[in-house]
Protein backbone atom coordinates (compact mmCIF):
# COMPACT_ATOMS: atom_id res chain seq x y z
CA UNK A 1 -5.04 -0.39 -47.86
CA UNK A 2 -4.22 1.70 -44.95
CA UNK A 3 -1.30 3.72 -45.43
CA UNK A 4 1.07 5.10 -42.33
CA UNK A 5 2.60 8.05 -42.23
CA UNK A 6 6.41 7.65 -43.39
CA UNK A 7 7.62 9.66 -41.05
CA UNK A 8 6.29 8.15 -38.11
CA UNK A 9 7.76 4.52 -38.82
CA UNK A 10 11.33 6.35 -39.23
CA UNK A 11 11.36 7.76 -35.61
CA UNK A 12 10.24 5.06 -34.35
CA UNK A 13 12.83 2.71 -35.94
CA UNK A 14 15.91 4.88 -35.35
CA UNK A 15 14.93 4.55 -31.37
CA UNK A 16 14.59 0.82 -31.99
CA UNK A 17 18.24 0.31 -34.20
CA UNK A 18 16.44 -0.63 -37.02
CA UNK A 19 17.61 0.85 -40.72
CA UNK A 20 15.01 2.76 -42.40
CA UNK A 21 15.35 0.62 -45.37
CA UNK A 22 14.46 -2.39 -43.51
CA UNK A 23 10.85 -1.03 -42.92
CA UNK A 24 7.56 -2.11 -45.50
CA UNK A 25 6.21 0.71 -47.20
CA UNK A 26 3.31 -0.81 -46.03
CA UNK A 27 2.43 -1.39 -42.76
CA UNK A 28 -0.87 -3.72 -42.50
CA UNK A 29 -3.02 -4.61 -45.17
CA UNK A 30 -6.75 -5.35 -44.08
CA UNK A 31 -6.04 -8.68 -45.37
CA UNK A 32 -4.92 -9.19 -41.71
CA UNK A 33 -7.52 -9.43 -40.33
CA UNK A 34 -8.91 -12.67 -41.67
CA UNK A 35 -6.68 -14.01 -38.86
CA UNK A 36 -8.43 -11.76 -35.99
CA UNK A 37 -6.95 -8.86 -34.15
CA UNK A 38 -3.31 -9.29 -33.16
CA UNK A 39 -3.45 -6.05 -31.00
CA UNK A 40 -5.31 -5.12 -27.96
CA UNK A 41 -6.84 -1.84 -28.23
CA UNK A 42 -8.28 -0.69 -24.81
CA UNK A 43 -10.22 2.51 -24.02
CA UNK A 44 -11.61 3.74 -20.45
CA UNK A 45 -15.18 4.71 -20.20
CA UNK A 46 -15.64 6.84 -17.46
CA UNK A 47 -18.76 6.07 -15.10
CA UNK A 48 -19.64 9.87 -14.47
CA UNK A 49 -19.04 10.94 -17.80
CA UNK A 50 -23.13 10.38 -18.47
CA UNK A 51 -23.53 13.98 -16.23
CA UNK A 52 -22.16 17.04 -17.16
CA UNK A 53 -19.93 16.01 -19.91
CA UNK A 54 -22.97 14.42 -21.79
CA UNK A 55 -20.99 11.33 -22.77
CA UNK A 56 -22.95 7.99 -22.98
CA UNK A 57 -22.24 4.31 -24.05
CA UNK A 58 -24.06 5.03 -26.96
CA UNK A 59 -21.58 7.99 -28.06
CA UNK A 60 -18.78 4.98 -28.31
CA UNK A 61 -21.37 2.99 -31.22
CA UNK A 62 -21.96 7.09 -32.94
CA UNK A 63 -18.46 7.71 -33.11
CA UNK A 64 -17.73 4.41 -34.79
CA UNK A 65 -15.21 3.83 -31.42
CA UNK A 66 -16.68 0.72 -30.58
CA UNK A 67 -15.83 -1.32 -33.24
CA UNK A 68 -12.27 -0.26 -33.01
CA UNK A 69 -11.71 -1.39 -29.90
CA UNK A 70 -10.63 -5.01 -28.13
CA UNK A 71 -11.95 -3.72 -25.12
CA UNK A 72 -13.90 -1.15 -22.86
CA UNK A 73 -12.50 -0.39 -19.23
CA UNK A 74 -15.63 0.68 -17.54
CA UNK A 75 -14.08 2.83 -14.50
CA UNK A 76 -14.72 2.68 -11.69
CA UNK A 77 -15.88 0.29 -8.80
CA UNK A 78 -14.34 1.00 -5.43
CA UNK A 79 -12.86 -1.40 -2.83
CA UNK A 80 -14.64 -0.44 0.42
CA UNK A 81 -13.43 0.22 4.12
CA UNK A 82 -15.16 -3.41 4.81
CA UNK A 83 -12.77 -4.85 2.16
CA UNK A 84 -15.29 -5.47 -0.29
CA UNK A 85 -16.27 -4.84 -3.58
CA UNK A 86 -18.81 -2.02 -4.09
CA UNK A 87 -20.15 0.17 -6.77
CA UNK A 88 -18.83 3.96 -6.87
CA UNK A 89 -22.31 4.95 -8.35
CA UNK A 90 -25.54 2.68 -8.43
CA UNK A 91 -27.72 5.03 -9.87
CA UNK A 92 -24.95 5.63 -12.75
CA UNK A 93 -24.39 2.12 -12.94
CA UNK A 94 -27.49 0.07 -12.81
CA UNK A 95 -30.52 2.51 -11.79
CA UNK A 96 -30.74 5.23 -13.86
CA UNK A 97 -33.45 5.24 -16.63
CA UNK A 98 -32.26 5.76 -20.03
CA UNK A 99 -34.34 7.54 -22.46
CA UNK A 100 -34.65 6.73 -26.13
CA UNK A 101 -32.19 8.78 -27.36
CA UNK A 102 -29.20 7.79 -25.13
CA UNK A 103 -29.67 3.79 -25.43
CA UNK A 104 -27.74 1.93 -27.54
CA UNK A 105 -30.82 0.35 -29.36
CA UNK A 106 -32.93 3.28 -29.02
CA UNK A 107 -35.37 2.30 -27.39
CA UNK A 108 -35.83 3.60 -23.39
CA UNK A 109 -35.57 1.57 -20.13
CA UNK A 110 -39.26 0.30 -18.75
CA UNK A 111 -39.84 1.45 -15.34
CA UNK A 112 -40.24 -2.18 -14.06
CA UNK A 113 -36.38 -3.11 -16.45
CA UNK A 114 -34.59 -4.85 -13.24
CA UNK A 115 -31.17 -3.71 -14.97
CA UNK A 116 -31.11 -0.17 -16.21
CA UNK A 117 -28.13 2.52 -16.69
CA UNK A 118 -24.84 2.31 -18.16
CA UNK A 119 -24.13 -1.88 -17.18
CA UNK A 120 -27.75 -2.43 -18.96
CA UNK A 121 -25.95 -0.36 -22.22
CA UNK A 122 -22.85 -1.91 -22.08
CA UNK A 123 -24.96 -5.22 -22.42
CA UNK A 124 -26.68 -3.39 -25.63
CA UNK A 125 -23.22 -2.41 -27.23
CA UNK A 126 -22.03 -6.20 -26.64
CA UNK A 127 -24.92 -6.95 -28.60
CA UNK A 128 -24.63 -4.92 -31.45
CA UNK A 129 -20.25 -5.38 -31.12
CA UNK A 130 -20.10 -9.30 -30.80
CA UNK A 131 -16.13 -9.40 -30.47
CA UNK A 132 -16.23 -6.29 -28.06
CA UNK A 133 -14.74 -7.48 -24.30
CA UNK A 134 -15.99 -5.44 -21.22
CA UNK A 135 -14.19 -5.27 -18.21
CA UNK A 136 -14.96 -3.58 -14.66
CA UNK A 137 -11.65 -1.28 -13.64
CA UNK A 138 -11.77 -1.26 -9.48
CA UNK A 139 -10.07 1.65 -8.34
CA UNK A 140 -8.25 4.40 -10.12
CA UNK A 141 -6.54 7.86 -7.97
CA UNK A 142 -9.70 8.11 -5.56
CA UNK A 143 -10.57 4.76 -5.29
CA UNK A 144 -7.65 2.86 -3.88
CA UNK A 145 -7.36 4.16 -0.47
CA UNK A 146 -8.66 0.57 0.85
CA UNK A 147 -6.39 -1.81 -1.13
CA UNK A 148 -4.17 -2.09 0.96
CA UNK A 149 -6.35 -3.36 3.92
CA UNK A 150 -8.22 -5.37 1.47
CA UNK A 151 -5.41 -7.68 0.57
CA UNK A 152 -3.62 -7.64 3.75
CA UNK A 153 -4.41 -11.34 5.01
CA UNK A 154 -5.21 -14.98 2.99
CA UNK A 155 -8.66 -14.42 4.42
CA UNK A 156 -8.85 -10.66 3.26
CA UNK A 157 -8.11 -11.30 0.12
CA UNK A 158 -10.03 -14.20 -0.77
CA UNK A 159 -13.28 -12.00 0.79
CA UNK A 160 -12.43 -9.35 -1.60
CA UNK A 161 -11.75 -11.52 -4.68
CA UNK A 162 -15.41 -13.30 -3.82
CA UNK A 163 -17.03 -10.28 -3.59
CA UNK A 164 -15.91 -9.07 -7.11
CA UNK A 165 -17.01 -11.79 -8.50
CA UNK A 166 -20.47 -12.05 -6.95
CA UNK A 167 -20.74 -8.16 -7.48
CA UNK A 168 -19.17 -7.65 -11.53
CA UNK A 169 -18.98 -10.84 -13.00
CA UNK A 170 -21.91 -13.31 -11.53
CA UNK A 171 -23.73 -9.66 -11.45
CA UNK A 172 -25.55 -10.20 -7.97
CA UNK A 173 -26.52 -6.74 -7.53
CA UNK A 174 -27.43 -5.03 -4.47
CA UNK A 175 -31.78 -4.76 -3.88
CA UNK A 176 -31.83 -6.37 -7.60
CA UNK A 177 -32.41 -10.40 -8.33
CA UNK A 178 -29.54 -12.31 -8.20
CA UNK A 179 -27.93 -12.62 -11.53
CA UNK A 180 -29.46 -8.98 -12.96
CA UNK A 181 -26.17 -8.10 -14.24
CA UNK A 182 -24.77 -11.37 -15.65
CA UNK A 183 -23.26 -11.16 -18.72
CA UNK A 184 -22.17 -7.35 -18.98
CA UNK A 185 -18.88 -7.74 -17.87
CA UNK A 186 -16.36 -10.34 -19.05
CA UNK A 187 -13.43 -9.82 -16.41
CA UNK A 188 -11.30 -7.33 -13.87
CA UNK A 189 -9.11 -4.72 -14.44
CA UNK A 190 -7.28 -3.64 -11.46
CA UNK A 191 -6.69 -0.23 -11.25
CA UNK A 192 -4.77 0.16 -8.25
CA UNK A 193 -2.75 2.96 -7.30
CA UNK A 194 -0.57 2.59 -5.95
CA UNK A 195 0.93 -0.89 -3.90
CA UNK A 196 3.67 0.33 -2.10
CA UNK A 197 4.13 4.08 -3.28
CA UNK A 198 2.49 6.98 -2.50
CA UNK A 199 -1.17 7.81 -4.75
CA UNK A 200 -4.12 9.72 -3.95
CA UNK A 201 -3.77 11.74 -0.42
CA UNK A 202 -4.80 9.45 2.69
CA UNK A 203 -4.06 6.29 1.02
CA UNK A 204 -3.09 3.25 3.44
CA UNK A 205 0.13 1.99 1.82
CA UNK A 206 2.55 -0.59 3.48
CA UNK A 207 5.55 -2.73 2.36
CA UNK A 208 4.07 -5.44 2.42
CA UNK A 209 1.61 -4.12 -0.58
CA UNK A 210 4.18 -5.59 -3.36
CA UNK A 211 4.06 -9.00 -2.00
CA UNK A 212 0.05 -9.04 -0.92
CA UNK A 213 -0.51 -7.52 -4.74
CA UNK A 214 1.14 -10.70 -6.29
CA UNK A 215 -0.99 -12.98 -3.62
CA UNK A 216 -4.25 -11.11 -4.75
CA UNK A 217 -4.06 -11.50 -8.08
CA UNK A 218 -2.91 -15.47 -8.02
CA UNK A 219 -6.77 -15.86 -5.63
CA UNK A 220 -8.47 -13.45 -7.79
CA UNK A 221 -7.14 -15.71 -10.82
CA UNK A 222 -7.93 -18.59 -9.34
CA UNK A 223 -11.85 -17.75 -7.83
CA UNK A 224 -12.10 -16.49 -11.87
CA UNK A 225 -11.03 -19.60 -13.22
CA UNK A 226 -13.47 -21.56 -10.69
CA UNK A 227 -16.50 -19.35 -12.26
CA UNK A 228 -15.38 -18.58 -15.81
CA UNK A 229 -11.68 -19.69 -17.41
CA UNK A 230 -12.90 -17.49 -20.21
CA UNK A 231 -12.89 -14.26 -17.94
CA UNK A 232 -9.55 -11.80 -18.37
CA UNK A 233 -7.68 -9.94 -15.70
CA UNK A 234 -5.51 -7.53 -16.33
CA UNK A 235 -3.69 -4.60 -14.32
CA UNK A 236 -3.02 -0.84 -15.04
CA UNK A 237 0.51 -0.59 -14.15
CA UNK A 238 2.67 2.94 -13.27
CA UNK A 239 5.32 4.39 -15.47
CA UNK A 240 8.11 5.01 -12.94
CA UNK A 241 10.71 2.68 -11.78
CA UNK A 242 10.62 3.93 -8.50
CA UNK A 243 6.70 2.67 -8.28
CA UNK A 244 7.36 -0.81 -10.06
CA UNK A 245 10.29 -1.76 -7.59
CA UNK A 246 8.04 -0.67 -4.04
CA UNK A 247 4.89 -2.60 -5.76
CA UNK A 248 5.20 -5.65 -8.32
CA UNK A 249 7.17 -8.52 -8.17
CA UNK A 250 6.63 -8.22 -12.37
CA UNK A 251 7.83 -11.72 -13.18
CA UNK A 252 5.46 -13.44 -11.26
CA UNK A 253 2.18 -11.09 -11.47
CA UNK A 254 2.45 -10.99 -15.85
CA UNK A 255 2.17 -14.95 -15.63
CA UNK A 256 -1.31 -14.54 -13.86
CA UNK A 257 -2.36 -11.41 -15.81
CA UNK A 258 -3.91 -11.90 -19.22
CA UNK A 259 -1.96 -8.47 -20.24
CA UNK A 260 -1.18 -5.03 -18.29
CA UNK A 261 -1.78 -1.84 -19.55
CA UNK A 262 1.16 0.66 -18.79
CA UNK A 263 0.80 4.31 -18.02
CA UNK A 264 2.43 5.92 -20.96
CA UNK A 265 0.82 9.34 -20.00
CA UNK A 266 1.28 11.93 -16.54
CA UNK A 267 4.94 11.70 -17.05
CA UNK A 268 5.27 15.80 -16.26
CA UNK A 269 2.24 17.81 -15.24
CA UNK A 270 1.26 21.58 -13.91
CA UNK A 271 2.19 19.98 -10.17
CA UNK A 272 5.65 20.84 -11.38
CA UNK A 273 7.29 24.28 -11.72
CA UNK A 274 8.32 24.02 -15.20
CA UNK A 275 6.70 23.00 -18.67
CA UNK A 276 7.08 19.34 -19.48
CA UNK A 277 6.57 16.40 -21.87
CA UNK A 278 3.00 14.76 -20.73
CA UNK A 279 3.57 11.30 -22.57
CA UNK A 280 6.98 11.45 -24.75
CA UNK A 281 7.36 8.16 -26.68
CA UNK A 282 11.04 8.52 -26.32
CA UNK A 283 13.53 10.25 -24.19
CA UNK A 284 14.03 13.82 -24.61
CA UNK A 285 17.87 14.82 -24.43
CA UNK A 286 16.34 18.47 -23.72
CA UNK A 287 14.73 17.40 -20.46
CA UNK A 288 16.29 19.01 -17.88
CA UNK A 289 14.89 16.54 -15.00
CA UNK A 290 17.13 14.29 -13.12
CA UNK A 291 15.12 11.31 -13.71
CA UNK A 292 13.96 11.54 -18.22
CA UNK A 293 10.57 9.65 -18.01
CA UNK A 294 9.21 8.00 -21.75
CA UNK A 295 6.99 5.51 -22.77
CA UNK A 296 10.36 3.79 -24.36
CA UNK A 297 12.08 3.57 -20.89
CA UNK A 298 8.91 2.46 -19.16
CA UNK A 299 8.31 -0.07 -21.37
CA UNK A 300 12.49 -1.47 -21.26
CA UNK A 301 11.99 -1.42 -17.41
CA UNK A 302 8.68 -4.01 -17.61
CA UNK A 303 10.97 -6.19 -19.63
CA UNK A 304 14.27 -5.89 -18.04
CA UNK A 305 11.94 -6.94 -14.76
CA UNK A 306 10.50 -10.30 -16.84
CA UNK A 307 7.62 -8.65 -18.24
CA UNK A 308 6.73 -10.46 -21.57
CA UNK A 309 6.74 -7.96 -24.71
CA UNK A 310 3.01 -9.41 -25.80
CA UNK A 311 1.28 -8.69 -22.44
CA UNK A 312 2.26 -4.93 -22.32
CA UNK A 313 -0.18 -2.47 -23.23
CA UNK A 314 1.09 0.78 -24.08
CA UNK A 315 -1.85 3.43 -22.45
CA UNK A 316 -1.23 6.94 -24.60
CA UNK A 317 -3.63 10.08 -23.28
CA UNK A 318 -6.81 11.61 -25.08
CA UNK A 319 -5.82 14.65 -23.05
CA UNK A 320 -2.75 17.02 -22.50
CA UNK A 321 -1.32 18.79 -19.52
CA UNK A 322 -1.23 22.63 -19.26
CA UNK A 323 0.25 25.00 -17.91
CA UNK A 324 0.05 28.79 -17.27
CA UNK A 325 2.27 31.97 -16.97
CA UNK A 326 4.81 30.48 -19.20
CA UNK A 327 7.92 32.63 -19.62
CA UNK A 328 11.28 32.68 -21.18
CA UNK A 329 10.32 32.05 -24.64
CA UNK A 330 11.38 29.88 -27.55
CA UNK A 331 8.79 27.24 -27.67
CA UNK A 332 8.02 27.18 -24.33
CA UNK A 333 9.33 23.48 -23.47
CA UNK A 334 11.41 23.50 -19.98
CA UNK A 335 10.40 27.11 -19.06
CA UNK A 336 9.44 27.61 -15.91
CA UNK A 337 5.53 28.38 -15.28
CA UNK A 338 3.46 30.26 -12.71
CA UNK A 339 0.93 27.32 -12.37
CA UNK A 340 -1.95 24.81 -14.14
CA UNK A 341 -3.53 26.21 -16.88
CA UNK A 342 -7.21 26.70 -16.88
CA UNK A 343 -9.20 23.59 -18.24
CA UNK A 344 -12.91 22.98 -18.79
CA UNK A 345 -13.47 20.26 -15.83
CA UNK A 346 -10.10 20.59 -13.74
CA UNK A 347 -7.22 23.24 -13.96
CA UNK A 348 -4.28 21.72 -15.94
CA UNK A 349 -5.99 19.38 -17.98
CA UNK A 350 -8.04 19.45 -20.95
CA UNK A 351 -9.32 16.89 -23.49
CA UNK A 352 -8.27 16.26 -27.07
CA UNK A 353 -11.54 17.51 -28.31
CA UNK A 354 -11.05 21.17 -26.97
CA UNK A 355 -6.98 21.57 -27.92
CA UNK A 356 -6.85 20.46 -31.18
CA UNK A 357 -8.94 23.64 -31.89
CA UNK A 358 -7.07 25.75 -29.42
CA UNK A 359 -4.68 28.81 -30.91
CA UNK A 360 -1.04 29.09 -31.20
CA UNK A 361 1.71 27.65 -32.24
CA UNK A 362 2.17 23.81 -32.43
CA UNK A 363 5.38 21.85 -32.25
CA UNK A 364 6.39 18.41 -33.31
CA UNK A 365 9.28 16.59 -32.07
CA UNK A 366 9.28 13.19 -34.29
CA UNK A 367 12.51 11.97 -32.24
CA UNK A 368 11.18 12.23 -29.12
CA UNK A 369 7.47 11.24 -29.98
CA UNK A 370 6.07 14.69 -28.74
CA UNK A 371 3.53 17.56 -29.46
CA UNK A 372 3.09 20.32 -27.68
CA UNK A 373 1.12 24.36 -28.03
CA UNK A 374 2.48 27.12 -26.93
CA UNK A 375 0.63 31.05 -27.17
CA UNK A 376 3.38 32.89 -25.39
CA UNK A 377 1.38 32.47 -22.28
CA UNK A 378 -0.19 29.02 -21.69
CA UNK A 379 1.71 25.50 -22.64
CA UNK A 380 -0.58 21.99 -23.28
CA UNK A 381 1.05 19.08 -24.09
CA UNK A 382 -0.70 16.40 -25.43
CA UNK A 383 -1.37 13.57 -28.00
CA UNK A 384 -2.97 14.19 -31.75
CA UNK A 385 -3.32 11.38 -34.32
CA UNK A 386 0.42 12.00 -35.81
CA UNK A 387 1.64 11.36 -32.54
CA UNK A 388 -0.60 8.13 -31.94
CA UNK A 389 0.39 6.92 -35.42
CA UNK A 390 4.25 7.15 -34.27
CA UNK A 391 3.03 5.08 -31.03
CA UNK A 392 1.46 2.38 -32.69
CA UNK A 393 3.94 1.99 -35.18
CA UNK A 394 6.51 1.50 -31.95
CA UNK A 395 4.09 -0.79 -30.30
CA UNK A 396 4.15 -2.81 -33.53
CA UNK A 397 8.05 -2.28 -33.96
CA UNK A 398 8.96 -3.75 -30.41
CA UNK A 399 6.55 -6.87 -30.58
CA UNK A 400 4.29 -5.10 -27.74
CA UNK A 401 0.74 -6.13 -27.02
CA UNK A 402 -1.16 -2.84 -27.90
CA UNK A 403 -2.29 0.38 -26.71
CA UNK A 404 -4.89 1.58 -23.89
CA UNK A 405 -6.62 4.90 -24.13
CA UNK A 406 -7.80 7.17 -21.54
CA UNK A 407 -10.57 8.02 -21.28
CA UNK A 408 -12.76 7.81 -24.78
CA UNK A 409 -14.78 10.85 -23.97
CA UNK A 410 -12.23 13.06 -24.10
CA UNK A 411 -11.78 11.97 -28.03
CA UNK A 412 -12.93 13.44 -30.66
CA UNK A 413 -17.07 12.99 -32.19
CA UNK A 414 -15.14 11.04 -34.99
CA UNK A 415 -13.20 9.27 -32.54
CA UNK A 416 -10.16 10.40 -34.64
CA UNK A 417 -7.33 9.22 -31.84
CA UNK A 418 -9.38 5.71 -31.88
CA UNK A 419 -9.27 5.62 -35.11
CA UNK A 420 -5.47 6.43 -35.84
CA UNK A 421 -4.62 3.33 -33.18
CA UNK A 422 -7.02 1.54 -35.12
CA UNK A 423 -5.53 1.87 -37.95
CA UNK A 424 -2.13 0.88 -37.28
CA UNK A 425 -2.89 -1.87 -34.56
CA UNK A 426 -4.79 -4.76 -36.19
């Protein structure tokens, strides 16, 4: 049996009006899953994570990560100038040999191996995870300047929808045989950011994104279904209000998506002046911002906007938010700071990995669904596996469709926040 923290399904049923009493002692039994997963459980590998931070597809099979997940986002491929799709990194993707003790099966690519690098280990941990789903992510913060253009015209958008297909899913890669990379992924995840609303700096954005968006994804559905019914699409979709209403007509794009995962995560960072909440389940009554940001009101604005309960995808962080120069006191929440905290790869972030062995002082707010570290000097707020517990136990409370990680190397060797979604969401 697999036990759940008490504590974690009272918070989240006093947020949902439910009595305490009302709630099984015991949440899932493995007998469940004779009847298959009920619960997506998504997790991004990142495409340069193979260089300085050492993490391969194989590390996901080590962990024991794989076979704990529905899916793998493999992030990301870019949208080009020429409205096309395009790889971010051949050599990363498809070129680079991989020696013995990086491959999946442990033996290394052959010189004369047409498909090689991370696509040719996906294929391997497909092989050895039969249920496993891959899916290319196109986009993400630096790839989306182009989406706009892309999808701007009937005949734009059914070039770019062609051209993903030929690229990802029919695998006709560039100098390589046609077909090479067939069979590694098994749909699209559209990672753009953002239609309508400012993203990345330099981004072409227009009003007419939120209706072109809905257009794309009904030809993009429709050249999929013409090569593969059996291939999924799904959407990463933003947490604020402000972003849903300038970019998705929500109604009509969750009938053509197979589920959307929502950004339950960024909801206060160093780029603000004062210490924040980097992916509160529930709405802090301390928060002295004028507009409270959760994963609970993010997920009651898909719905109240027609977005079915089962095709949300709650995504929850393996990675917290810092900042620096803290002062004031108390536990540092809501105290102003002097800037981003230093991290190992960017200031003001860090991954799971490195804080849960940080010092100081940690705090737990089970009401609000938060965790957070404070030393007097620096602040990091971020997930652990209490905190995912409490999430999946919501998920499973409101009927949802599952959880979404980012990014898997940022976990734990023991791939302990994998495993405490895992756990829950079966």
């Amino acid at each position: 049996m697999v036990r759940l923290p008490r504590y974690a399904l009272v918070a989240a049923a006093m947020a949902l009006g439910l009595t305490v009493t009302a709630l099984p002692a015991q949440a899932h039994s493995q007998t469940a899953g004779a009847h298959g997963d009920r619960y997506k459980r998504v997790g991004y590998f990142i495409q340069w994570g193979i260089y300085a931070r050492d993490f391969h597809v194989k590390d996901l099979d080590v962990s024991g990560a794989a076979r704990k997940l529905t899916h793998v986002n493999y992030a990301f491929g870019n949208v080009a100038q020429d409205g096309t799709c395009v790889s971010a990194d051949a050599w990363a993707d498809w070129q680079r040999p991989v020696p013995a003790e990086q491959s999946v099966d442990g033996v290394a690519d052959a010189d004369d191996q047409p498909l090689k690098g991370n696509l040719n280990q996906l294929k391997e941990l497909k092989a050895k995870h039969p249920g496993l789903k891959v899916l290319i992510s196109l986009g993400g913060w630096t790839g989306s300047k182009y989406f706009s253009d892309a999808v701007l015209t009937p005949e734009s958008r059914a070039k770019l929808a062609a051209s993903c297909i030929g690229l990802w899913l029919k695998g006709d890669l560039p100098g390589l045989p046609a077909g090479t990379g067939a069979g590694v992924f098994d749909g699209i995840d559209l990672d753009w950011e953002w239609p309508g609303s400012a993203g990345a700096e330099g981004n072409v954005i227009r009003p007419e994104d939120k209706r072109n968006f809905t257009l794309f994804v009904a030809e993009l559905r429709r050249q999929m279904d013409a090569f593969d019914r059996r291939s999924e699409l799904t959407a990463f979709l933003p947490a604020a209000a402000a972003k849903i209403d300038a970019g998705y007509e929500v109604r009509q794009v969750f009938k053509l998506l197979d589920f959307a995962t929502i950004q339950g995560y960024d909801l206060h960072g160093p780029w603000e002046p004062q210490t924040g909440h980097n992916g509160n389940l529930f709405t802090d009554p301390r928060d002295p911002n004028p507009v409270r940001f959760s994963v609970d009101q993010t997920v009651r604005d898909y719905i109240q906007r027609g977005a079915p309960k089962r095709k949300l995808v709650v995504g929850v962080p393996a990675y917290g938010q810092g900042w620096t120069g803290v002062t004031g006191g108390g536990d540092g929440l809501y105290r102003p700071a002097t800037g981003p905290a230093p991290g190992t790869w960017a200031a003001g972030t860090e991954d799971y990995k490195v804080l849960v062995s940080k010092p100081g002082k940690r705090y737990r707010d089970l009401r609000t669904g938060a965790l957070w570290l404070y030393d007097g000097t620096d602040f990091w707020s971020y997930d652990d596996p209490a905190v995912l517990t409490q999430k999946a136990a919501y998920i499973r409370l409101k009927g949802l469709g599952g959880s979404m990680m980012w990014s898997l190397d940022q976990d734990d060797a023991k791939a302990s926040l994998t495993s405490a979604l895992y756990a829950v969401l079966r």
